[in-house]
C-alpha atoms as a PDB file:
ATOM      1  CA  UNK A   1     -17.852  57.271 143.613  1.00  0.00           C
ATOM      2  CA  UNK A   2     -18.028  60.201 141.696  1.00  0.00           C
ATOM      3  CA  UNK A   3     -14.539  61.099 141.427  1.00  0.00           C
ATOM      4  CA  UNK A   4     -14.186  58.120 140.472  1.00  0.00           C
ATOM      5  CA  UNK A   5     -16.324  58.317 137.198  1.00  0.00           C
ATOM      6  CA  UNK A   6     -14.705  61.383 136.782  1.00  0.00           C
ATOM      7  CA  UNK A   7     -11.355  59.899 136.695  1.00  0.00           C
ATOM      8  CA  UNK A   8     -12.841  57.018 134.536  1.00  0.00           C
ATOM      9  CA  UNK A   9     -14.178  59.688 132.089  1.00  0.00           C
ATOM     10  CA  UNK A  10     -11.004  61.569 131.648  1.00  0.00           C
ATOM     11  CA  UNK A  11      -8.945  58.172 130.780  1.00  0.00           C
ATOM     12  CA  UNK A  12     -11.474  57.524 128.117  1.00  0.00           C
ATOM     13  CA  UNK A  13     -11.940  60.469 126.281  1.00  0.00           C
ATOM     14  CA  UNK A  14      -8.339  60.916 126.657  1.00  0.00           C
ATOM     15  CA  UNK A  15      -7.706  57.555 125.021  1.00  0.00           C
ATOM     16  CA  UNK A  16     -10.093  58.437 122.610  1.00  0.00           C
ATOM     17  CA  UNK A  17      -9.036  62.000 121.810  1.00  0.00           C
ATOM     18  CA  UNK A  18      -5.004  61.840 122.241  1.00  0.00           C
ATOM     19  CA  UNK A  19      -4.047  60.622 118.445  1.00  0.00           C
ATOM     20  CA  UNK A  20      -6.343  64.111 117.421  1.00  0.00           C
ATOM     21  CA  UNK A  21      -4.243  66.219 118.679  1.00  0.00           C
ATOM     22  CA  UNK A  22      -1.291  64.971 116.970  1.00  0.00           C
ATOM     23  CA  UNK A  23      -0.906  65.450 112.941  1.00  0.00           C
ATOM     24  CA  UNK A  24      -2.023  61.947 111.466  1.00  0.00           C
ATOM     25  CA  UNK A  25       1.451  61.379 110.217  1.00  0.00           C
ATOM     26  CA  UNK A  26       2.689  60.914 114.172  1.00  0.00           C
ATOM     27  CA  UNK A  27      -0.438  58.415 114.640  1.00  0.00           C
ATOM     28  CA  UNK A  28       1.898  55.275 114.021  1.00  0.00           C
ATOM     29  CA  UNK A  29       3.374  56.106 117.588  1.00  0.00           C
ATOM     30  CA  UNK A  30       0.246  57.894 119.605  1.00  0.00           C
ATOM     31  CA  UNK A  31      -2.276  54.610 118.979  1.00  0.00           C
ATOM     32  CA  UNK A  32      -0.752  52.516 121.312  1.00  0.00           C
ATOM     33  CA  UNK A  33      -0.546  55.032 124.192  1.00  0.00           C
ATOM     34  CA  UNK A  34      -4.341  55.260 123.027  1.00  0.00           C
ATOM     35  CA  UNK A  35      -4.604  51.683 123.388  1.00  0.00           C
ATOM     36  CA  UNK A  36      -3.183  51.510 126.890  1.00  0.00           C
ATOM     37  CA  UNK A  37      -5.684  54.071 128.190  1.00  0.00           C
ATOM     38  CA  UNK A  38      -8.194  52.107 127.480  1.00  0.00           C
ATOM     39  CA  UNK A  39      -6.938  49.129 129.136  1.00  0.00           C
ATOM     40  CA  UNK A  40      -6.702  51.388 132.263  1.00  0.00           C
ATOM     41  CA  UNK A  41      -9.825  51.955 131.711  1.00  0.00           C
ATOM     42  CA  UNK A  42     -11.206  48.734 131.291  1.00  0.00           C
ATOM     43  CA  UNK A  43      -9.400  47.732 134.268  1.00  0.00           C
ATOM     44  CA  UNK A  44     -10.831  50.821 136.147  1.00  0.00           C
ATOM     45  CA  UNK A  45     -14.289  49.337 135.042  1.00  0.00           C
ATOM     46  CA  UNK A  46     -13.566  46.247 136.301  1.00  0.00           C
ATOM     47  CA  UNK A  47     -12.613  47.649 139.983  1.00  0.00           C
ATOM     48  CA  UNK A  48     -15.931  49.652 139.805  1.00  0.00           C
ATOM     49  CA  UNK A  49     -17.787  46.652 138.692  1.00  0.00           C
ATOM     50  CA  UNK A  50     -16.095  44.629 141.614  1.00  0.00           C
ATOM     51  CA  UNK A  51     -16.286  47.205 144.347  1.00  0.00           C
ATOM     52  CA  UNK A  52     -19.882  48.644 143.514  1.00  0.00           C
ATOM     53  CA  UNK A  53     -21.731  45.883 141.692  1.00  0.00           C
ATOM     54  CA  UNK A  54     -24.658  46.922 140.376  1.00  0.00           C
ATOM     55  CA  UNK A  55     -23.887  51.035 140.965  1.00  0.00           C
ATOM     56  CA  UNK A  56     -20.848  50.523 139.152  1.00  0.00           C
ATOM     57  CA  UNK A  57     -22.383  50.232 135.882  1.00  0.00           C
ATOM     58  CA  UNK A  58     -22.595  53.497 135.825  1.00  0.00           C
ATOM     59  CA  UNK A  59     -18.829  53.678 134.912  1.00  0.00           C
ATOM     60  CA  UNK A  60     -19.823  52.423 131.119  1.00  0.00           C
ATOM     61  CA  UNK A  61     -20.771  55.727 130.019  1.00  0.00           C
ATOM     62  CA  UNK A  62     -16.750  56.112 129.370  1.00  0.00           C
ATOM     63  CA  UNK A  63     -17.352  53.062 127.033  1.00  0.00           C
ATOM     64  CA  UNK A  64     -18.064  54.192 123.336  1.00  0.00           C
ATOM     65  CA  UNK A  65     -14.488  56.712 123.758  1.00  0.00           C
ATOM     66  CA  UNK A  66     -12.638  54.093 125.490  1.00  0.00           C
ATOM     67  CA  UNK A  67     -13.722  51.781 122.314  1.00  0.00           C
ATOM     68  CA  UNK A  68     -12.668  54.334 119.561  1.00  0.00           C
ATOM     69  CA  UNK A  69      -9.686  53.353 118.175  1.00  0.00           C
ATOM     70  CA  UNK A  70      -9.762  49.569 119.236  1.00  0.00           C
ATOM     71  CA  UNK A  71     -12.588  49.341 117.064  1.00  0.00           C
ATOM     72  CA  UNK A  72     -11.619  51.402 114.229  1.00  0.00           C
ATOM     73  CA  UNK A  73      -8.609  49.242 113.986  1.00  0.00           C
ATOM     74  CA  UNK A  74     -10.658  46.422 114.422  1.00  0.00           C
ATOM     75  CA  UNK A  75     -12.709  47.613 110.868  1.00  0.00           C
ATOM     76  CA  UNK A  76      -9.427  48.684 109.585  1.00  0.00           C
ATOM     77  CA  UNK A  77      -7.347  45.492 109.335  1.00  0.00           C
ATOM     78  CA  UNK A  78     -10.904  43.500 108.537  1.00  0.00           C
ATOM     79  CA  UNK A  79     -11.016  45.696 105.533  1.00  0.00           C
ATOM     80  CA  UNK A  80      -7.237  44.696 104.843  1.00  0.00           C
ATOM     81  CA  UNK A  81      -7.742  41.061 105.182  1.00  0.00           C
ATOM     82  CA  UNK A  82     -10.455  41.413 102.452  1.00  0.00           C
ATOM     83  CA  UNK A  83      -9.247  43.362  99.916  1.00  0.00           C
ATOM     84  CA  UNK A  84      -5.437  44.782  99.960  1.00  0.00           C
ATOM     85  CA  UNK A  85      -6.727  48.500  97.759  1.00  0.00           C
ATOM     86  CA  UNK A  86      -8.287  49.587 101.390  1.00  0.00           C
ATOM     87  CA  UNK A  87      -5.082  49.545 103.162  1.00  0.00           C
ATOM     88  CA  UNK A  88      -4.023  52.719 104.530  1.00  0.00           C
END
């Protein structure tokens, strides 16, 4: 099990860390790569979840990096819907 949350913990901090080490103009096509590692992840937590039951909760400490960029473009087209001047 604990390779496992190893492996779980590399996909999410690499979904959370990949667009950084691009320059922000080559975002536009990083994000979704960014994206899809952290629906391997979330399906990696679902295995865990299935396999292990209640030990596998322990794979949610991969859960605030896997969340990163899903939520900041969560806040991100929020703040677009309400006022056009915070668009990036």
């Amino acid at each position: 099990m604990r390779i496992q949350i190893a492996v779980s913990l590399v996909i999410s901090v690499t979904a959370c860390f990949l667009p950084r080490l691009f320059s922000p103009g080559l975002w536009d096509s990083i994000i979704p790569y960014s994206l899809g590692l952290g629906l391997l992840w979330l399906g990696c937590l679902v295995a865990a979840l299935i396999k292990h039951k209640k030990r596998g909760l322990w794979f949610l400490v991969g859960l605030p990096f896997a969340l990163y960029w899903p939520a900041v473009l969560l806040i991100m087209s929020a703040a677009c819907m309400s006022n056009t001047r915070y668009c990036p």
